[in-house]
C-alpha atoms as a PDB file:
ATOM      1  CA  UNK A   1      14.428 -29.260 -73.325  1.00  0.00           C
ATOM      2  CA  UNK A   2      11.846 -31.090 -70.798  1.00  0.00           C
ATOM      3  CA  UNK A   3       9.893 -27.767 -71.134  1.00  0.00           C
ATOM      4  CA  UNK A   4       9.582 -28.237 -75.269  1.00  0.00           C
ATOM      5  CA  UNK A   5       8.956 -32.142 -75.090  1.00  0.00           C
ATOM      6  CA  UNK A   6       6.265 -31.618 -72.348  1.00  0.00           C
ATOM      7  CA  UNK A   7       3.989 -29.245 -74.391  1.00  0.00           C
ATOM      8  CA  UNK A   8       4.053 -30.484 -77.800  1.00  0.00           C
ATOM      9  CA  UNK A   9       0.408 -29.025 -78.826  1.00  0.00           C
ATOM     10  CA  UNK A  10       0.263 -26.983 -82.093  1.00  0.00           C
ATOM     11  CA  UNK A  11      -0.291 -23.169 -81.728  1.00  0.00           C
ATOM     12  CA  UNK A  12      -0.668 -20.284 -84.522  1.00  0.00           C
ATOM     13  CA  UNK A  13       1.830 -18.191 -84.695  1.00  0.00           C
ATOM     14  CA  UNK A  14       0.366 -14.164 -85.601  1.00  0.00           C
ATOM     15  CA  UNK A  15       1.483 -10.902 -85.759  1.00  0.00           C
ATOM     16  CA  UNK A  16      -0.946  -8.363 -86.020  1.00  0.00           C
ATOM     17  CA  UNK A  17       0.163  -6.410 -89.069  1.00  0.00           C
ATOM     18  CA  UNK A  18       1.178  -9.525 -90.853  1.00  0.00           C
ATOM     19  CA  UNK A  19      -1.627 -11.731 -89.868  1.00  0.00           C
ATOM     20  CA  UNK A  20      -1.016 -15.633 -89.408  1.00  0.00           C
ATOM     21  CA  UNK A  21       2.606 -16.611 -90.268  1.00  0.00           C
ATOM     22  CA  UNK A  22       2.088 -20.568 -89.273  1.00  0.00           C
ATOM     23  CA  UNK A  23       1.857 -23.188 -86.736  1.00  0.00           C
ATOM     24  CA  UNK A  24       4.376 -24.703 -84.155  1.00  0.00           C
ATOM     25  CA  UNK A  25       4.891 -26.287 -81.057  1.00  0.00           C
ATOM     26  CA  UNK A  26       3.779 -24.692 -78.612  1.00  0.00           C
ATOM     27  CA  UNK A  27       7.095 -25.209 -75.977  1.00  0.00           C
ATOM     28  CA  UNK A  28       8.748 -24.344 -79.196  1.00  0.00           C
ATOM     29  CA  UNK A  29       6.990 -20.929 -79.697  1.00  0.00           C
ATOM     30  CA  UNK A  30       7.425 -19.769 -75.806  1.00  0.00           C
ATOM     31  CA  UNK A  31      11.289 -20.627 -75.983  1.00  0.00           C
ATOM     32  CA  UNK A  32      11.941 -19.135 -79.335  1.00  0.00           C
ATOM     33  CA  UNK A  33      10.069 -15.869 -77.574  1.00  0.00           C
ATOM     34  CA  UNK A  34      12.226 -16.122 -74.376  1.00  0.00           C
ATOM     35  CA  UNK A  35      15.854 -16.260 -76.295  1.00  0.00           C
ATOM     36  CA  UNK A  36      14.456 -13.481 -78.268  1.00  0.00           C
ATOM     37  CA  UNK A  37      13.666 -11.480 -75.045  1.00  0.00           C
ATOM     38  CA  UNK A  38      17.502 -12.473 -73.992  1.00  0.00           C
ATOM     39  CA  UNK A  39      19.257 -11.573 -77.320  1.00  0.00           C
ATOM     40  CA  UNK A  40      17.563  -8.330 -77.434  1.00  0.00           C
ATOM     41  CA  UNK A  41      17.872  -7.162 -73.421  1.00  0.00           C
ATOM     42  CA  UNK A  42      21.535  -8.156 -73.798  1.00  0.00           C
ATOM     43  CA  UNK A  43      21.883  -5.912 -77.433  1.00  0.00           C
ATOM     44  CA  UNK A  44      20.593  -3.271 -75.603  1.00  0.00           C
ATOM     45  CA  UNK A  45      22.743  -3.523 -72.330  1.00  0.00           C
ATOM     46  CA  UNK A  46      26.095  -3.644 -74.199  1.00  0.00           C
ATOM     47  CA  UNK A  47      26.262  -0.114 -74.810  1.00  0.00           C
ATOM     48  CA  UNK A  48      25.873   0.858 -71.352  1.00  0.00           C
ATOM     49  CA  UNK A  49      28.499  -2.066 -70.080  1.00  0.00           C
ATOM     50  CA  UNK A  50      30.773  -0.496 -72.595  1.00  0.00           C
ATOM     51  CA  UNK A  51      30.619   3.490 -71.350  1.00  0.00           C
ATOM     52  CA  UNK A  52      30.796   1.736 -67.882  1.00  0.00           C
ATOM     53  CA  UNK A  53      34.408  -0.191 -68.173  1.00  0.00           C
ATOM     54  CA  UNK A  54      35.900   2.666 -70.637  1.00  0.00           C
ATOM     55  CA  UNK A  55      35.116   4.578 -67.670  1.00  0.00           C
ATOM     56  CA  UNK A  56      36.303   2.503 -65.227  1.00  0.00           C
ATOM     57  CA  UNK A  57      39.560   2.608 -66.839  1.00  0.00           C
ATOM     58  CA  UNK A  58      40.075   5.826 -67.351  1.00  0.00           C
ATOM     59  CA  UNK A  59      39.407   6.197 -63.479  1.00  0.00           C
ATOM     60  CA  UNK A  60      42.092   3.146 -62.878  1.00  0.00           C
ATOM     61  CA  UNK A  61      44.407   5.210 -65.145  1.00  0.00           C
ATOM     62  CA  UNK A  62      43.701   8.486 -63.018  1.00  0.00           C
ATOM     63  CA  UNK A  63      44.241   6.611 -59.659  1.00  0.00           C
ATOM     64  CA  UNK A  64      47.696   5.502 -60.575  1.00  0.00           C
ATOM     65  CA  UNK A  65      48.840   8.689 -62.096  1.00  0.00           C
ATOM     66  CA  UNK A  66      47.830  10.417 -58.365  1.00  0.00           C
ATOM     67  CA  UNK A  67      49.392   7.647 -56.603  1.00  0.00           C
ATOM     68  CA  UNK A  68      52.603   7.925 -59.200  1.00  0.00           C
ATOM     69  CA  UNK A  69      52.929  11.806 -58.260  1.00  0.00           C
ATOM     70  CA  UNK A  70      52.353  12.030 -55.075  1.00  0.00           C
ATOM     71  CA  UNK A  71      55.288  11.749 -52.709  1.00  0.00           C
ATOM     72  CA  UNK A  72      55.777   8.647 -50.369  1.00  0.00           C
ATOM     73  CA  UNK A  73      54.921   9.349 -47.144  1.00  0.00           C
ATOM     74  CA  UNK A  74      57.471   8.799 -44.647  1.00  0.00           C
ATOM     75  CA  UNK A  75      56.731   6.022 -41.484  1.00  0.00           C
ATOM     76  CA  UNK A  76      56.975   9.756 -38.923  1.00  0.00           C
ATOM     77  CA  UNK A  77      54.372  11.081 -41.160  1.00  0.00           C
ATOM     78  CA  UNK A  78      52.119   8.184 -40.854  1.00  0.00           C
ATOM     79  CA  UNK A  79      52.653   7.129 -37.559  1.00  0.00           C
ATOM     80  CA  UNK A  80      53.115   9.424 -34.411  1.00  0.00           C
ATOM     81  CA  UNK A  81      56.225   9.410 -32.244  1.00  0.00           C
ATOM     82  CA  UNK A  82      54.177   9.279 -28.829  1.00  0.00           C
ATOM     83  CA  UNK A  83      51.303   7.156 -28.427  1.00  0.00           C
ATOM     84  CA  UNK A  84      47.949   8.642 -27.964  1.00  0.00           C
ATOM     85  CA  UNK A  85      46.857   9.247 -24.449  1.00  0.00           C
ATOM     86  CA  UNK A  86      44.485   6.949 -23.341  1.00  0.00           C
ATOM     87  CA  UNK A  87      40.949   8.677 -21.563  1.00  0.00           C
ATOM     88  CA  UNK A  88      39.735   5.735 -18.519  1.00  0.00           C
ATOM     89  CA  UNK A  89      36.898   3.661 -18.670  1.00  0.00           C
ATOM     90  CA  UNK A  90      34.672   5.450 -15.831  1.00  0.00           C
ATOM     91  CA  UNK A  91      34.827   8.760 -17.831  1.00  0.00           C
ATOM     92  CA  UNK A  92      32.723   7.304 -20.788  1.00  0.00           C
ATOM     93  CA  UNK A  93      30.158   5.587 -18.435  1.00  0.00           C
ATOM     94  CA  UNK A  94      27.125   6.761 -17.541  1.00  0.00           C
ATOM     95  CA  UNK A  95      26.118   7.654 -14.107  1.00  0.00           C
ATOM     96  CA  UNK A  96      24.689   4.231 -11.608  1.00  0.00           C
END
């Protein structure tokens, strides 16, 4: 809003196949031209944003059907009855 109020000056407004279509404020005519630049970056990203979340949720939906058919591992399976031997210290040093 500061940006229109501080540059108030009068500019023509042309396009080149339809020659001069009028006069406005300047802060006006770059702000109109920026929310167009918006409007039309964001029309063109929705497709994209759409094919990305369908699939995103058909990858969700793929997860969970693995996860539903596979069979829960047991606390043996996932954790060893004997704890891993340990290797000492001086064997990973180098050399003095």
């Amino acid at each position: 809003m500061i940006f229109l109020l501080s540059n108030r000056e009068t500019t023509v407004i042309g396009f080149w196949p339809f020659g001069t279509l009028g006069s406005a404020a300047l802060g006006a005519v770059v702000l109109i031209a920026f929310a167009l630049g918006v409007l039309i970056g964001m029309v063109l990203l929705v497709p994209h944003r759409v094919r990305a979340h369908r699939r995103a949720r058909r990858a969700e939906k793929q997860v969970a059907a693995m996860q539903s058919a596979q069979p829960a591992a047991s606390p043996a399976a996932v954790y060893p009855a004997e704890p891993m031997p340990t290797v000492p210290s001086q064997t990973l040093l180098p050399p003095r």
